[in-house]
PDB file of N, CA and C in Angstrom:
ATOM      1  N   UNK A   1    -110.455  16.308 -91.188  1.00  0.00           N
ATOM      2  CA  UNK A   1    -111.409  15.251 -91.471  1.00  0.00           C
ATOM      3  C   UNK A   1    -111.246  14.829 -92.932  1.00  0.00           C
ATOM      4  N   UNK A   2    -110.427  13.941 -93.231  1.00  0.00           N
ATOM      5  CA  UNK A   2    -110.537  13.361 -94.656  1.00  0.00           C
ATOM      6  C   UNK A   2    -111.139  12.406 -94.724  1.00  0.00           C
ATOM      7  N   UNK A   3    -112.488  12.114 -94.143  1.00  0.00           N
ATOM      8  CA  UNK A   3    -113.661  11.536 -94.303  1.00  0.00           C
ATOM      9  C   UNK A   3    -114.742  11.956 -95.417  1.00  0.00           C
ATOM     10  N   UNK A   4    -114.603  13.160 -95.638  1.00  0.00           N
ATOM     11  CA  UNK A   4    -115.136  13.818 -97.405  1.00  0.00           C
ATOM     12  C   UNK A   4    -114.594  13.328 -98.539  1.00  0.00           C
ATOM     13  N   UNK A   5    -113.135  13.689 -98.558  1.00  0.00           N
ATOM     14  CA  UNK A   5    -112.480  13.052 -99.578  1.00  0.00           C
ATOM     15  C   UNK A   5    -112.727  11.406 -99.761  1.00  0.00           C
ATOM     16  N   UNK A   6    -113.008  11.152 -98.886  1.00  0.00           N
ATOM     17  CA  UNK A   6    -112.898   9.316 -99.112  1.00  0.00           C
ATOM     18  C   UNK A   6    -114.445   9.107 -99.573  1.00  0.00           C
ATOM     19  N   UNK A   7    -115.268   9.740 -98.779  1.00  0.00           N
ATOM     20  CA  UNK A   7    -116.714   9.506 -99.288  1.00  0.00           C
ATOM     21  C   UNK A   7    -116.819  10.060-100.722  1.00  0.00           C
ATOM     22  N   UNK A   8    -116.628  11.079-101.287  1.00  0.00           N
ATOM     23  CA  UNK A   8    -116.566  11.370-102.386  1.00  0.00           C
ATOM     24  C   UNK A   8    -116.128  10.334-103.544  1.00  0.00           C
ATOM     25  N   UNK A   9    -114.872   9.598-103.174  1.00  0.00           N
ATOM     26  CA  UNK A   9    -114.030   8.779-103.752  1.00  0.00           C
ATOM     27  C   UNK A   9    -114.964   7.606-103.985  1.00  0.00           C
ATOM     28  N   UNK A  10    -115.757   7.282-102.970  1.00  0.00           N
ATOM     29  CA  UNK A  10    -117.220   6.041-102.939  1.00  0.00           C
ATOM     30  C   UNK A  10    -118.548   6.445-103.613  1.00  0.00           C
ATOM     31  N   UNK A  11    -118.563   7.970-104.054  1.00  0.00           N
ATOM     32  CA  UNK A  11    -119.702   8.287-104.825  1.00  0.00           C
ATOM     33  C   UNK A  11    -118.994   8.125-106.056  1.00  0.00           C
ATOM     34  N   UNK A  12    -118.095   8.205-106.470  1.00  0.00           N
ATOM     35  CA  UNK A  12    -117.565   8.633-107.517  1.00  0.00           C
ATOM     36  C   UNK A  12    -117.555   6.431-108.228  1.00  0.00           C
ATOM     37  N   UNK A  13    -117.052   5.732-107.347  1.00  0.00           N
ATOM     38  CA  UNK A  13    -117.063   4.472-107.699  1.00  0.00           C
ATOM     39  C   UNK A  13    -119.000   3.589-107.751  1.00  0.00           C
ATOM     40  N   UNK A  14    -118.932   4.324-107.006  1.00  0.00           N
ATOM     41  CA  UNK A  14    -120.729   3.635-106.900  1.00  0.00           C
ATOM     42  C   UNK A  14    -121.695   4.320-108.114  1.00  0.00           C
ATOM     43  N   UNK A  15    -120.892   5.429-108.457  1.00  0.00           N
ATOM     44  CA  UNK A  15    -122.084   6.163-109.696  1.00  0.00           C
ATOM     45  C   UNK A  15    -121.082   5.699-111.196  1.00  0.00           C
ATOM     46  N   UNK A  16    -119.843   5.445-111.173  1.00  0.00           N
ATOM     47  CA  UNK A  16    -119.265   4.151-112.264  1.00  0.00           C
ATOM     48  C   UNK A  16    -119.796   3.014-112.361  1.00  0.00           C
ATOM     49  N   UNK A  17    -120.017   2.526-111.111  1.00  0.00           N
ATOM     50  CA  UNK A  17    -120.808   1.061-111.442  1.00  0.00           C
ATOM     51  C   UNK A  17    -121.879   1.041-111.898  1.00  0.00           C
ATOM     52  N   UNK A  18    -123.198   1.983-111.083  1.00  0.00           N
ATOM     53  CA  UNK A  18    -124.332   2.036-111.697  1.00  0.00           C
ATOM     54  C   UNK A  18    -124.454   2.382-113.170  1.00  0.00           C
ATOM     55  N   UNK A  19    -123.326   3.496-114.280  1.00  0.00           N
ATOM     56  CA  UNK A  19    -123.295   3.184-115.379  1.00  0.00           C
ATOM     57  C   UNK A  19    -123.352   2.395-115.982  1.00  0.00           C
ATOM     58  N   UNK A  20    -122.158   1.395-115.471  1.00  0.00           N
ATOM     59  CA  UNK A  20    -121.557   0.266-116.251  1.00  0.00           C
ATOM     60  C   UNK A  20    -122.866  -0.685-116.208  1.00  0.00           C
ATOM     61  N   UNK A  21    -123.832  -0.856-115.248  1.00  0.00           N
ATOM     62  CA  UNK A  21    -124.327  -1.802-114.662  1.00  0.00           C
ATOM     63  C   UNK A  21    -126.154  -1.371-115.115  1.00  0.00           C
ATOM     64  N   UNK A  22    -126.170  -0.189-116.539  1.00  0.00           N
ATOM     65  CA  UNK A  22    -127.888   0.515-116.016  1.00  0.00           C
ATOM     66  C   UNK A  22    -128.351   0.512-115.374  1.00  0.00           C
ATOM     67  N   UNK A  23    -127.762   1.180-113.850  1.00  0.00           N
ATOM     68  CA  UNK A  23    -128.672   1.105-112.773  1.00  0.00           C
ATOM     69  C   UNK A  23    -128.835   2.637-112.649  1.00  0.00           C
ATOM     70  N   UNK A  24    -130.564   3.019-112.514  1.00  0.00           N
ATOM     71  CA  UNK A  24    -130.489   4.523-112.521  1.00  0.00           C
ATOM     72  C   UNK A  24    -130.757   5.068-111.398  1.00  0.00           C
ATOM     73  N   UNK A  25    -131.801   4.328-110.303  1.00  0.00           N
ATOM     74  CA  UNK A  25    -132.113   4.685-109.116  1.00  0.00           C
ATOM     75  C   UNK A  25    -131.455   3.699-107.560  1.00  0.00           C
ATOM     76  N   UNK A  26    -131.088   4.596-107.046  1.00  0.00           N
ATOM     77  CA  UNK A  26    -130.044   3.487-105.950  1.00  0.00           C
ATOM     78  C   UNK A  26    -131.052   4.072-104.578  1.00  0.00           C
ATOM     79  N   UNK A  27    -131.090   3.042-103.867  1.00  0.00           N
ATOM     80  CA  UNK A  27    -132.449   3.225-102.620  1.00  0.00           C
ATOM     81  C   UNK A  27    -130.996   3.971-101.404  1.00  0.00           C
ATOM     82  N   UNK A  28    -130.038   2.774-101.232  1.00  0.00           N
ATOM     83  CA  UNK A  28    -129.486   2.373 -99.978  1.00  0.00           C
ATOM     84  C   UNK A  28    -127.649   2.144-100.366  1.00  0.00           C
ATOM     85  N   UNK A  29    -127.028   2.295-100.162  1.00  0.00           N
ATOM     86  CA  UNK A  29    -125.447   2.443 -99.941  1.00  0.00           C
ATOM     87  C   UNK A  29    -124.997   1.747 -98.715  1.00  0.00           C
ATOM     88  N   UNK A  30    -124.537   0.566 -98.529  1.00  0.00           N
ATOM     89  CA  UNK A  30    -123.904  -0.286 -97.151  1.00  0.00           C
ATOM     90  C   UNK A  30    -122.519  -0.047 -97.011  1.00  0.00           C
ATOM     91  N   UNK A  31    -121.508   0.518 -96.366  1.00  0.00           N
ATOM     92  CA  UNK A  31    -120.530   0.614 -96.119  1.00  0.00           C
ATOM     93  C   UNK A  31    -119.974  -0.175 -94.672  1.00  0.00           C
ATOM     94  N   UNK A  32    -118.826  -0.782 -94.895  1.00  0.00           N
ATOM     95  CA  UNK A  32    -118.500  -1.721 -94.209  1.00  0.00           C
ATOM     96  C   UNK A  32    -117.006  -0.983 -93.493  1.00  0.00           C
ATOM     97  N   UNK A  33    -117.417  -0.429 -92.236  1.00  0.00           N
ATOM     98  CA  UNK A  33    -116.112   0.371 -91.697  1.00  0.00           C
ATOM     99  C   UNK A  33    -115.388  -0.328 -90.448  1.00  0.00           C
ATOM    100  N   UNK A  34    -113.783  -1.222 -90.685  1.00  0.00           N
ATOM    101  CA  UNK A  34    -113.458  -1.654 -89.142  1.00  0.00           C
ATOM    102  C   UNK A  34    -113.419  -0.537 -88.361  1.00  0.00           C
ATOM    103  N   UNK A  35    -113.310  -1.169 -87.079  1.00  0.00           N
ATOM    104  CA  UNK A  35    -113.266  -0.450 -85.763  1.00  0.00           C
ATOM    105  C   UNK A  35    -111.695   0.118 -86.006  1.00  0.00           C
ATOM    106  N   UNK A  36    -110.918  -0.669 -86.439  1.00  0.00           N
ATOM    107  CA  UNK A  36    -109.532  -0.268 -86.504  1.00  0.00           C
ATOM    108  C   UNK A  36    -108.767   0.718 -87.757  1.00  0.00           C
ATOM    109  N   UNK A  37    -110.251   1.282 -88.272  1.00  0.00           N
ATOM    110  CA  UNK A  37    -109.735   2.102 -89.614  1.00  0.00           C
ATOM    111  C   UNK A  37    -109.314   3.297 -89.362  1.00  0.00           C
ATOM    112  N   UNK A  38    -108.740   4.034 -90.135  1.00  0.00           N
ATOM    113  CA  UNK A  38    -108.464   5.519 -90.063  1.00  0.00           C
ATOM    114  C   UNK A  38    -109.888   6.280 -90.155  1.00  0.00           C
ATOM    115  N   UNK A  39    -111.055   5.582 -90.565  1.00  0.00           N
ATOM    116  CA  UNK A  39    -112.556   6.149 -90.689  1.00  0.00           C
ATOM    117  C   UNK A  39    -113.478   6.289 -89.774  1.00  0.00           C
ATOM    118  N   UNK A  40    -113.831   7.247 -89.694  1.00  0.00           N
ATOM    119  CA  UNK A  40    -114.732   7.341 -88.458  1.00  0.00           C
ATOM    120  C   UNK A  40    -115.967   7.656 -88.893  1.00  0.00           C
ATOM    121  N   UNK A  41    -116.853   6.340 -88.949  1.00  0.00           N
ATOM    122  CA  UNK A  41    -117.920   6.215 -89.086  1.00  0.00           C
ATOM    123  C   UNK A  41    -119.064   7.569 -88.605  1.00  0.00           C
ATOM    124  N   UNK A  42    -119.124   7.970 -87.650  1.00  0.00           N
ATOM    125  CA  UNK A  42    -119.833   9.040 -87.578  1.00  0.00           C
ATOM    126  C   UNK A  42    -119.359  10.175 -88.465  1.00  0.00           C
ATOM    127  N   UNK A  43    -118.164  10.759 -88.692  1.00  0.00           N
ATOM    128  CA  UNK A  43    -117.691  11.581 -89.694  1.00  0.00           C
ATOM    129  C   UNK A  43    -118.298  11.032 -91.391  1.00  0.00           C
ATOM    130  N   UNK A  44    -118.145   9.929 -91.638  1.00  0.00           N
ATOM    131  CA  UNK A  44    -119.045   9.663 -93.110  1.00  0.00           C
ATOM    132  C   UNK A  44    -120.413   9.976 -92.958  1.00  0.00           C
ATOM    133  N   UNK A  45    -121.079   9.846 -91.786  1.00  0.00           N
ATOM    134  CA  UNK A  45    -122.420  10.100 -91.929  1.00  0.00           C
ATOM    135  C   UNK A  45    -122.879  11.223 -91.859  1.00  0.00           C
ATOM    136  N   UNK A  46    -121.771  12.138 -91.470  1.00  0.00           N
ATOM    137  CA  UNK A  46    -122.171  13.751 -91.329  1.00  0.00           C
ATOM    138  C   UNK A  46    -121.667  14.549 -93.260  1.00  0.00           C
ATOM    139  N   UNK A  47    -120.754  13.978 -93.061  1.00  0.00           N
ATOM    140  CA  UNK A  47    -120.267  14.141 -94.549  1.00  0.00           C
ATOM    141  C   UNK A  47    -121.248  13.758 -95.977  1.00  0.00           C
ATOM    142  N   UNK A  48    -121.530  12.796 -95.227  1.00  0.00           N
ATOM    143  CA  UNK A  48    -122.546  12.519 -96.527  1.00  0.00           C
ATOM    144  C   UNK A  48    -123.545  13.044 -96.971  1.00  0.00           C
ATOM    145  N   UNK A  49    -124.958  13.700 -97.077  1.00  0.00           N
ATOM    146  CA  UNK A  49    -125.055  14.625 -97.591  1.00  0.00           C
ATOM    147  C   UNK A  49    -124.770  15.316 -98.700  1.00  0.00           C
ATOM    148  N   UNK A  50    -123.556  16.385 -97.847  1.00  0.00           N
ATOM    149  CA  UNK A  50    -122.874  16.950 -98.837  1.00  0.00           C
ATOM    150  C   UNK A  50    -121.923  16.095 -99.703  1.00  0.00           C
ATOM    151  N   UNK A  51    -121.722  15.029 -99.992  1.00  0.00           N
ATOM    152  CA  UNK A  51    -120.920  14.145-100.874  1.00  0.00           C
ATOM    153  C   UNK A  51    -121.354  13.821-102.064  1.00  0.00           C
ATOM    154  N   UNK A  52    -122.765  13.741-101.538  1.00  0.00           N
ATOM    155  CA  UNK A  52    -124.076  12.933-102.589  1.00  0.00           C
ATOM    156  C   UNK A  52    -125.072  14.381-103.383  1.00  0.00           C
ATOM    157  N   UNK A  53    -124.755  15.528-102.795  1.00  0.00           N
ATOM    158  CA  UNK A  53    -125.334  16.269-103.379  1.00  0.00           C
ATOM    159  C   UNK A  53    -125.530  16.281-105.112  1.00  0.00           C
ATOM    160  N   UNK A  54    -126.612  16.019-105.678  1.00  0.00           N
ATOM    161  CA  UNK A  54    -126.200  16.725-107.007  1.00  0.00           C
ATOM    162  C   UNK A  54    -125.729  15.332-107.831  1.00  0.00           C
ATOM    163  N   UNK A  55    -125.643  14.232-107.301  1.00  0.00           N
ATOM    164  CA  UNK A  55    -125.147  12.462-107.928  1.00  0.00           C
ATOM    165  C   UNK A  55    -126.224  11.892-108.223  1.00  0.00           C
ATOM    166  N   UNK A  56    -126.272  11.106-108.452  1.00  0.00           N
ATOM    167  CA  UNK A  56    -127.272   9.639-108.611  1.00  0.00           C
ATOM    168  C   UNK A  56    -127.262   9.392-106.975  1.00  0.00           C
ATOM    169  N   UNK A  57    -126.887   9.206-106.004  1.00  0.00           N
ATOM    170  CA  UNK A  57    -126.483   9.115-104.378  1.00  0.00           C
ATOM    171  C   UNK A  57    -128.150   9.888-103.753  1.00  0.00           C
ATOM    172  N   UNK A  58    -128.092  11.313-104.578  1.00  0.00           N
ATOM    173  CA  UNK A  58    -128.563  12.027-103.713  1.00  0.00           C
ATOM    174  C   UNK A  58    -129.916  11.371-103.185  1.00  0.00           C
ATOM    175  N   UNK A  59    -130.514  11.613-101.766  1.00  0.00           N
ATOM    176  CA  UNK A  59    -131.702  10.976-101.238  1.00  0.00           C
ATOM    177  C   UNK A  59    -131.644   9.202-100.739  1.00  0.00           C
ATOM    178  N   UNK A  60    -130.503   9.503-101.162  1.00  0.00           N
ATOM    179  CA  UNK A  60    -129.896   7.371-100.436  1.00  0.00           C
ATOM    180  C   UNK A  60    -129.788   7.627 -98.997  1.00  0.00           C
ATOM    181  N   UNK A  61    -130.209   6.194 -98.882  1.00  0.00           N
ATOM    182  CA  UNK A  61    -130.144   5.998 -97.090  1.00  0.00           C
ATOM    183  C   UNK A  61    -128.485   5.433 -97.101  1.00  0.00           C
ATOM    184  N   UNK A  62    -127.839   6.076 -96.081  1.00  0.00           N
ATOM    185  CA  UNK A  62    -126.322   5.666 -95.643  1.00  0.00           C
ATOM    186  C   UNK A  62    -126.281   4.318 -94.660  1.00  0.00           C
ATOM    187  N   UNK A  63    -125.738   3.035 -94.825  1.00  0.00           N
ATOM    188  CA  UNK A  63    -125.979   2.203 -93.739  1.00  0.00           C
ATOM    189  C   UNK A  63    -124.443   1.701 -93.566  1.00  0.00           C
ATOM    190  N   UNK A  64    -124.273   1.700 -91.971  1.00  0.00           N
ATOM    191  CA  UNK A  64    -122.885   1.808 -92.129  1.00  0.00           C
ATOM    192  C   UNK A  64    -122.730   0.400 -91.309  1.00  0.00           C
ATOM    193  N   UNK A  65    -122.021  -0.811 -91.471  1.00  0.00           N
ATOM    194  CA  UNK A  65    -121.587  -1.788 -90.270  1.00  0.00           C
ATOM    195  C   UNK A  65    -120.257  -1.685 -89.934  1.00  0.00           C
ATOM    196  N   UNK A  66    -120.105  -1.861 -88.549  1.00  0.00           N
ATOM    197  CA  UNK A  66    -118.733  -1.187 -88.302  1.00  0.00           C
ATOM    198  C   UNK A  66    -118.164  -3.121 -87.654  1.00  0.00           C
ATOM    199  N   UNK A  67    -117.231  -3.183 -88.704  1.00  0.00           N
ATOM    200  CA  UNK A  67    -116.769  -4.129 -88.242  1.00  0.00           C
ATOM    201  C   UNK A  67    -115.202  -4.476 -86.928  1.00  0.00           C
ATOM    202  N   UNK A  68    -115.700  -5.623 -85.864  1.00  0.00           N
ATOM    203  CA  UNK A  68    -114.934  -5.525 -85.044  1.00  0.00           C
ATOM    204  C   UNK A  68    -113.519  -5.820 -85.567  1.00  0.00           C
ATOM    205  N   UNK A  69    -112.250  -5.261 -84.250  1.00  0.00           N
ATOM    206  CA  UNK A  69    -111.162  -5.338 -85.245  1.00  0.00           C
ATOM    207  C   UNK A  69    -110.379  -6.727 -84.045  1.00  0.00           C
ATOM    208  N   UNK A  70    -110.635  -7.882 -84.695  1.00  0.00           N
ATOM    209  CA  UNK A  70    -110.009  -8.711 -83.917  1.00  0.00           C
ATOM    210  C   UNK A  70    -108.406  -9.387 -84.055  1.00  0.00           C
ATOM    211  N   UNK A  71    -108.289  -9.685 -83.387  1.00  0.00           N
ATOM    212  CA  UNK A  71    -106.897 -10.005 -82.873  1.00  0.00           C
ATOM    213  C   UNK A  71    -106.700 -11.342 -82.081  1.00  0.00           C
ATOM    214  N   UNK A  72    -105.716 -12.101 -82.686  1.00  0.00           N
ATOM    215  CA  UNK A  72    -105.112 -13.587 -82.303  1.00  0.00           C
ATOM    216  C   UNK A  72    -103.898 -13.699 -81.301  1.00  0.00           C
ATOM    217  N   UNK A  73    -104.202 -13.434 -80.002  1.00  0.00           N
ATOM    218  CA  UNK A  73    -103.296 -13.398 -79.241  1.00  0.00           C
ATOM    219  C   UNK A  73    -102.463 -14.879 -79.377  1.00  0.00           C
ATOM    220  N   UNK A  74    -100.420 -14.761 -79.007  1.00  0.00           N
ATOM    221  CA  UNK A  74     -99.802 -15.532 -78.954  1.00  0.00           C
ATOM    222  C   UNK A  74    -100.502 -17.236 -78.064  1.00  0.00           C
ATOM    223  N   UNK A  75    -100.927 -16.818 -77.309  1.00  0.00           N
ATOM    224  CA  UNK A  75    -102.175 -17.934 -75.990  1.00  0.00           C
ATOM    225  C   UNK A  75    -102.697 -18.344 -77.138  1.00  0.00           C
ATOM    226  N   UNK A  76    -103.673 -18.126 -78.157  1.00  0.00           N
ATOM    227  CA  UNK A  76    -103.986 -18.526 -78.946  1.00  0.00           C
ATOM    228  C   UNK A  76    -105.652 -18.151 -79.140  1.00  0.00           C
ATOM    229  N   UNK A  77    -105.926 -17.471 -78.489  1.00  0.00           N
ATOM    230  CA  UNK A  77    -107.322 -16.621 -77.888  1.00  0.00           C
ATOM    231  C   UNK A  77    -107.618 -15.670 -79.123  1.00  0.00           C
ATOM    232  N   UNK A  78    -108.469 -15.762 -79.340  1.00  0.00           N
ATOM    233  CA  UNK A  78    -109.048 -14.463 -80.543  1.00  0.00           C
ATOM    234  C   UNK A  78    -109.898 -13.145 -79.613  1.00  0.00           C
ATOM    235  N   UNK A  79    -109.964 -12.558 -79.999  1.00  0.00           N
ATOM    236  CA  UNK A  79    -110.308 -11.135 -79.225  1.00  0.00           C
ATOM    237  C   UNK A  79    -110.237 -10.536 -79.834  1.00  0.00           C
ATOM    238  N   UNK A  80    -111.248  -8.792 -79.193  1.00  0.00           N
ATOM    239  CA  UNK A  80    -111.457  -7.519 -79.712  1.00  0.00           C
ATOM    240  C   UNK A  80    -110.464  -7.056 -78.950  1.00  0.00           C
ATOM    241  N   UNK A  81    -109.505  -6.069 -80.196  1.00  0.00           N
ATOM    242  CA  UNK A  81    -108.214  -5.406 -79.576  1.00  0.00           C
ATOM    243  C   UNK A  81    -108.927  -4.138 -78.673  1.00  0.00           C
ATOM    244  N   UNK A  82    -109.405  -3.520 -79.051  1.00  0.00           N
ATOM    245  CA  UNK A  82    -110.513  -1.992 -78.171  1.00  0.00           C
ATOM    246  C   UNK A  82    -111.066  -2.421 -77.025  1.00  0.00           C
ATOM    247  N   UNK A  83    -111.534  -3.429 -76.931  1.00  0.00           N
ATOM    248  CA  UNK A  83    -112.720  -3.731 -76.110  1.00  0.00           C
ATOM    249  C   UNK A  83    -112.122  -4.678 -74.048  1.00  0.00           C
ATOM    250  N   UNK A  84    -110.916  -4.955 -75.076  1.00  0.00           N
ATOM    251  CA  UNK A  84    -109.529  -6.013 -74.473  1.00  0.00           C
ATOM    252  C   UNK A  84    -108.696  -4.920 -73.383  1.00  0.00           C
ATOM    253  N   UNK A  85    -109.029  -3.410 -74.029  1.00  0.00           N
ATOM    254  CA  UNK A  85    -107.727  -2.844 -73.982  1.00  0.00           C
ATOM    255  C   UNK A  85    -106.525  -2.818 -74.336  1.00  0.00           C
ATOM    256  N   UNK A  86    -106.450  -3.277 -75.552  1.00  0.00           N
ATOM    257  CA  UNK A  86    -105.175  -4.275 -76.259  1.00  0.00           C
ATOM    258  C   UNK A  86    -104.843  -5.400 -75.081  1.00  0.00           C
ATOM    259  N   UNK A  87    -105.366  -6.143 -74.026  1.00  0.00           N
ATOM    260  CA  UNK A  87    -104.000  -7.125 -73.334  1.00  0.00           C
ATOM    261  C   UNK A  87    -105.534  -8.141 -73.671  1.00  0.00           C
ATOM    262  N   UNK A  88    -104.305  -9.366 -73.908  1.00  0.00           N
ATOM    263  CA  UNK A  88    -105.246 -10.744 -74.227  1.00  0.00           C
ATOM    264  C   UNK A  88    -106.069 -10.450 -72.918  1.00  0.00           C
ATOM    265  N   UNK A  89    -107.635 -11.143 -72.689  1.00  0.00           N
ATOM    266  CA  UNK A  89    -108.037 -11.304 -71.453  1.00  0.00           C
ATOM    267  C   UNK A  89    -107.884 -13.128 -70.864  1.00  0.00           C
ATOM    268  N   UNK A  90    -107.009 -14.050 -72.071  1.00  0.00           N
ATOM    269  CA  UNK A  90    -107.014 -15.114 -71.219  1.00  0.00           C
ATOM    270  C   UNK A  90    -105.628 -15.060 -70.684  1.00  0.00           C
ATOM    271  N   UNK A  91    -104.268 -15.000 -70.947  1.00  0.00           N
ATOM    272  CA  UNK A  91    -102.915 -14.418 -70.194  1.00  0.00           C
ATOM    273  C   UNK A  91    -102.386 -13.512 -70.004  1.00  0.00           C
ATOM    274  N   UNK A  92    -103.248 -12.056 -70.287  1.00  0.00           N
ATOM    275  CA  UNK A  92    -102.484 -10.679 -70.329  1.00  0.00           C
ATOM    276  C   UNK A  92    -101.697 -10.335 -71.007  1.00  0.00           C
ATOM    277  N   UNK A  93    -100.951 -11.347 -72.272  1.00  0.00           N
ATOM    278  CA  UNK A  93    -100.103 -11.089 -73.017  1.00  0.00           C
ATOM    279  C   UNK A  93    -101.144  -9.784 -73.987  1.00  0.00           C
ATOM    280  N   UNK A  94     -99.757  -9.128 -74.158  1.00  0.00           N
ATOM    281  CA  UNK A  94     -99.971  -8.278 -75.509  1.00  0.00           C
ATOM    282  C   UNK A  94     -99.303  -8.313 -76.639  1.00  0.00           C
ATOM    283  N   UNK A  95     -98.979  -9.198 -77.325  1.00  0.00           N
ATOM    284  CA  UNK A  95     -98.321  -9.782 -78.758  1.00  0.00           C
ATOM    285  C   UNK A  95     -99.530 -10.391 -79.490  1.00  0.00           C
ATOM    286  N   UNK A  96    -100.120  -9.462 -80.654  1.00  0.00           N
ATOM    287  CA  UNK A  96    -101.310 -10.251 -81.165  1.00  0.00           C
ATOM    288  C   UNK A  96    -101.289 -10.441 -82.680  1.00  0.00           C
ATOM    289  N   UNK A  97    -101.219 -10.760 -83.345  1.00  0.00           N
ATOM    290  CA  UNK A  97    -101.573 -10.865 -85.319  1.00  0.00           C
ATOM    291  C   UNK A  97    -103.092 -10.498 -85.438  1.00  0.00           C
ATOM    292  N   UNK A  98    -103.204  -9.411 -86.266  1.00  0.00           N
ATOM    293  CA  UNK A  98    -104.424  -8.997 -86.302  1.00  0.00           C
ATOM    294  C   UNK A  98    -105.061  -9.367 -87.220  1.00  0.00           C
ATOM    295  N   UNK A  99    -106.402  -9.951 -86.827  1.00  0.00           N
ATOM    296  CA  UNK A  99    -107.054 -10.438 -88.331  1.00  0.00           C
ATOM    297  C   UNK A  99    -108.367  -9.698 -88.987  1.00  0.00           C
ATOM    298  N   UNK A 100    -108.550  -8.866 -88.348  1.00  0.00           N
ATOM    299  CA  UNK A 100    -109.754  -7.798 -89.079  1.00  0.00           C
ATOM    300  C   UNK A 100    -110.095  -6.991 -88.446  1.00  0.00           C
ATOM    301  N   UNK A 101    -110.470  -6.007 -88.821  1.00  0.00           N
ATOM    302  CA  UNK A 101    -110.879  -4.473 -88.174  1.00  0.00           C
ATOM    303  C   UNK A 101    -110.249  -2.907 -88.757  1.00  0.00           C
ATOM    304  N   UNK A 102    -109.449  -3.726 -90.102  1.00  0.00           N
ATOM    305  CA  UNK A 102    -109.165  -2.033 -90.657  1.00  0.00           C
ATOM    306  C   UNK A 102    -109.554  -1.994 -92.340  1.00  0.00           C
ATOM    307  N   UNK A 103    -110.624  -2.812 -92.250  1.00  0.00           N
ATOM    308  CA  UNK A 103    -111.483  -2.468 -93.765  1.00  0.00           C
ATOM    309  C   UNK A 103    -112.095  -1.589 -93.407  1.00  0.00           C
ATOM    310  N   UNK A 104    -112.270  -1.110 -94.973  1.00  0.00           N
ATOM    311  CA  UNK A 104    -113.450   0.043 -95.695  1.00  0.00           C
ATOM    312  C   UNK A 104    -113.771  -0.626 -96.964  1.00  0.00           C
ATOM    313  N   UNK A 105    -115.026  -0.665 -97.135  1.00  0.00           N
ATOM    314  CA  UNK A 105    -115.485  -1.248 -97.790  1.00  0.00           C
ATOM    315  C   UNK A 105    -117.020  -0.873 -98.319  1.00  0.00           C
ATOM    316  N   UNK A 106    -117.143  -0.936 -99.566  1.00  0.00           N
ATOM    317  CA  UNK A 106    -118.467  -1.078-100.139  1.00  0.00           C
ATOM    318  C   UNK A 106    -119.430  -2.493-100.092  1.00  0.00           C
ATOM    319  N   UNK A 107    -120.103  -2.716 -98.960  1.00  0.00           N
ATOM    320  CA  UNK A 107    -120.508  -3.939 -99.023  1.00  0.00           C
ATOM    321  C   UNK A 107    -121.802  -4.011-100.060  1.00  0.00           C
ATOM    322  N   UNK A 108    -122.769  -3.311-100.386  1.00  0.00           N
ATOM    323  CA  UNK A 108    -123.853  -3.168-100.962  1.00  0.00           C
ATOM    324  C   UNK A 108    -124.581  -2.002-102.018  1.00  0.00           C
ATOM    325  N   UNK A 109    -124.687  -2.072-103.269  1.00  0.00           N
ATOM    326  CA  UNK A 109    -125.346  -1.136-103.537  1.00  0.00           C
ATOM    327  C   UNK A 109    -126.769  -1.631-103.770  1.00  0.00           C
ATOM    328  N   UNK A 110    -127.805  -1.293-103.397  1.00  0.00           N
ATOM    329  CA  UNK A 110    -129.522  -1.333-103.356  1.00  0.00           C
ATOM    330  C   UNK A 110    -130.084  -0.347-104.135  1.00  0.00           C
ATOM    331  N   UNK A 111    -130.560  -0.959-105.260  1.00  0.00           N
ATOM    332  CA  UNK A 111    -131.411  -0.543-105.949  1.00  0.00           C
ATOM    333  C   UNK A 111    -132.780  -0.129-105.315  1.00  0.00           C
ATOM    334  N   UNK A 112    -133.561   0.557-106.132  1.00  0.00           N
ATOM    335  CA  UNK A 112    -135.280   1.171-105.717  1.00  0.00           C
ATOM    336  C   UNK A 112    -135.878   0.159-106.270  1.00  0.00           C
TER     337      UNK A 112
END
């Protein structure tokens, strides 16, 4: 599970900013995870916790949006590659250019 290491890596950037930025109390943390990431959203939320122990983090609410990971089939059809089963559902083709679903991302830090 290198879902610690990466969360760590997001306490470590979110408690730089709040320096840079005098921010001393943070309510809420938004993380923005595709469907198509190496991250598995339930693994950050178990991890976290222990990530935030002992930070500026600690006692933050974790909010995670998991963004879909879509895909531009050759037909010309946009679609969810997971949800599709990878095959377009308007010609069955499976040749697609993918256009989102393998961010990670800090979408929000929320102040108290």
């Amino acid at each position: 599970m290198h879902e610690l290491g990466v969360v760590i890596e997001v306490v470590k950037t979110v408690e730089e900013f709040a320096r840079e930025n005098r921010v001393t109390r943070i309510g809420a943390l938004v993380l923005q995870i595709g469907e198509l990431s190496s991250i598995v959203p339930r693994y950050v939320e178990e991890c976290y916790p222990a990530a935030v122990e002992g930070t500026l983090l600690e006692g933050t609410e974790l909010r995670i949006e998991v963004l879909p990971g879509n895909v531009r089939c050759e037909c010309g059809r946009v679609y969810r590659l997971l949800a599709s089963e990878k095959v377009c559902p308007s010609c069955g083709g499976g040749r697609w250019e993918l256009l989102g679903g393998r961010e990670f991302l800090i979408k929000e830090i929320l102040a108290c």
